[in-house]
Protein backbone atom coordinates (compact mmCIF):
# COMPACT_ATOMS: atom_id res chain seq x y z
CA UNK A 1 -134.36 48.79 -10.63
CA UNK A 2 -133.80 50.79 -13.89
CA UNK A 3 -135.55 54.35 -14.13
CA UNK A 4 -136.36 55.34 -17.94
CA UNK A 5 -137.84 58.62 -19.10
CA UNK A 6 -141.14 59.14 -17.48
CA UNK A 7 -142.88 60.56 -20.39
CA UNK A 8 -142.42 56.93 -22.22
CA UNK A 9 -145.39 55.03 -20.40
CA UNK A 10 -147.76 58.00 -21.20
CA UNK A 11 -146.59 57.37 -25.13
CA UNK A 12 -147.22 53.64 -24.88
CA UNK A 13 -150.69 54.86 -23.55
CA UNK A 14 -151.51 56.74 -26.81
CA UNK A 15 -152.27 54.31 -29.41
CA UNK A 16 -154.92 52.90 -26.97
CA UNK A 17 -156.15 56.31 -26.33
CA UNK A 18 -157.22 56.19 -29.98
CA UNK A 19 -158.24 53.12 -30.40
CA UNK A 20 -160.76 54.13 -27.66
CA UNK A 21 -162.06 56.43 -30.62
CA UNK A 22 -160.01 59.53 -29.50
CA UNK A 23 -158.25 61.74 -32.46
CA UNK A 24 -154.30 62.14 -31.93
CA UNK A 25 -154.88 65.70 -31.51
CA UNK A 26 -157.33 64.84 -28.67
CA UNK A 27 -154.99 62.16 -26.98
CA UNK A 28 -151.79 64.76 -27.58
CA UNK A 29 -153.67 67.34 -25.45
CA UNK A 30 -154.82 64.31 -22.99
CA UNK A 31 -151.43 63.27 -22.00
CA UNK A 32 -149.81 66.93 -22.26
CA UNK A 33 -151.53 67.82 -18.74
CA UNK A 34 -148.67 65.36 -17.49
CA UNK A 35 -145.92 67.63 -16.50
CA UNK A 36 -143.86 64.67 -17.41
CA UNK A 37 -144.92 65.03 -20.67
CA UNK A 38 -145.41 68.59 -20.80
CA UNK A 39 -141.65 69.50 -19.70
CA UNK A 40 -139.99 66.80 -22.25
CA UNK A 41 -138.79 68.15 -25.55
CA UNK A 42 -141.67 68.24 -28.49
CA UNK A 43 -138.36 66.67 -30.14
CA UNK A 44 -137.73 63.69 -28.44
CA UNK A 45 -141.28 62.65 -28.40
CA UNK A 46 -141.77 63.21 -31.85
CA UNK A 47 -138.83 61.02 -32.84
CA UNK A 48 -140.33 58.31 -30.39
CA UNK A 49 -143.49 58.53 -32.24
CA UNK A 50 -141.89 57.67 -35.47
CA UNK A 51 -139.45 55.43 -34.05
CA UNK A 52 -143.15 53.25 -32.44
CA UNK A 53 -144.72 53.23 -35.56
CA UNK A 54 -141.83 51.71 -37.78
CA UNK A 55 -141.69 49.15 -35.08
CA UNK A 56 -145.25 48.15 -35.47
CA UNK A 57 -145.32 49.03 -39.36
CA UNK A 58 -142.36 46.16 -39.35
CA UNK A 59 -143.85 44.03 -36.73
CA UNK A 60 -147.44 43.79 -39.26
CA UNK A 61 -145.21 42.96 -42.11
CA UNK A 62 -143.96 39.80 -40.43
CA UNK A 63 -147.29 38.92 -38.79
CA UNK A 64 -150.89 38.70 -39.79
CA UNK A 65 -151.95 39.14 -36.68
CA UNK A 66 -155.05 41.75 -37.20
CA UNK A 67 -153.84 43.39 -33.32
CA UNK A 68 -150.63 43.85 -34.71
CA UNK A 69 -151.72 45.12 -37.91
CA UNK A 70 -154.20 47.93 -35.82
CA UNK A 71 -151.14 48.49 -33.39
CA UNK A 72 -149.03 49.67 -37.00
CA UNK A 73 -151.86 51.86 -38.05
CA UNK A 74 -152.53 53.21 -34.19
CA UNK A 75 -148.94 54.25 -34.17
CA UNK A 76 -148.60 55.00 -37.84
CA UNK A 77 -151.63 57.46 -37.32
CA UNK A 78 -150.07 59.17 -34.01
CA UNK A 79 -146.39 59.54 -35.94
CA UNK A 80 -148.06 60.98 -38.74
CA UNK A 81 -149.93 64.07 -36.60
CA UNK A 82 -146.59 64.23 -34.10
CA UNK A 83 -144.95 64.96 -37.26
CA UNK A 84 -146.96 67.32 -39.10
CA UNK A 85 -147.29 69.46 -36.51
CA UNK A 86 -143.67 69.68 -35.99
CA UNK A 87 -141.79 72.37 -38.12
CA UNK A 88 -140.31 71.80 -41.16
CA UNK A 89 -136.52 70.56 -40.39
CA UNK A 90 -137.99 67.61 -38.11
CA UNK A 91 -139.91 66.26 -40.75
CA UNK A 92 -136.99 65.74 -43.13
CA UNK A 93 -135.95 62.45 -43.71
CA UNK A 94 -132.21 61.31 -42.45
CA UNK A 95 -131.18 60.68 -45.86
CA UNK A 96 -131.31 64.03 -47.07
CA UNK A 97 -129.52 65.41 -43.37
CA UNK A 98 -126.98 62.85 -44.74
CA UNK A 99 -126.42 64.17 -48.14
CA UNK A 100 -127.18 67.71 -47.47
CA UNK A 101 -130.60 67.90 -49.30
CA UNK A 102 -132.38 70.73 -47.85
């Protein structure tokens, strides 16, 4: 038996969530009355979010599936308000981290 982070399955759960025609926003708040998911770090999820969506962004440019290709925009969609919401530093890129862009 392996034992991940138990916030994880409630993230998998989101781009369904709106897909059922909820707003990220609306599916954010959903899964925050979780305390699995309201006691993780804002951090770690939001890197998670972005991390999902270039996944599925990838996964759509190898296949035409049209699932896949709503899976990428799902997930694209979520990342997107995860990281606008977040301040500032998180939504740098790691490229400018690296070279010391500000």
């Amino acid at each position: 038996m392996s034992r991940g982070t138990a916030w994880l399955e409630l993230a998998l759960l989101v781009p369904w969530l709106l897909k059922a025609g909820h707003e990220p926003r609306d599916a954010d708040e959903w899964v925050s009355r979780f305390p699995s998911w309201s006691q993780a770090p804002a951090a770690d999820i939001d890197v998670f979010s972005a991390a999902f969506a270039e996944q599925w962004r990838a996964a759509a440019e190898r296949r035409d599936d049209a699932w896949v290709r709503l899976h990428a925009e799902l997930t694209g969609r979520w990342a997107a308000y995860r990281l606008k919401k977040a301040p500032p530093e998180k939504c740098r890129n790691s490229s400018d981290r690296r070279s010391g862009r500000a």
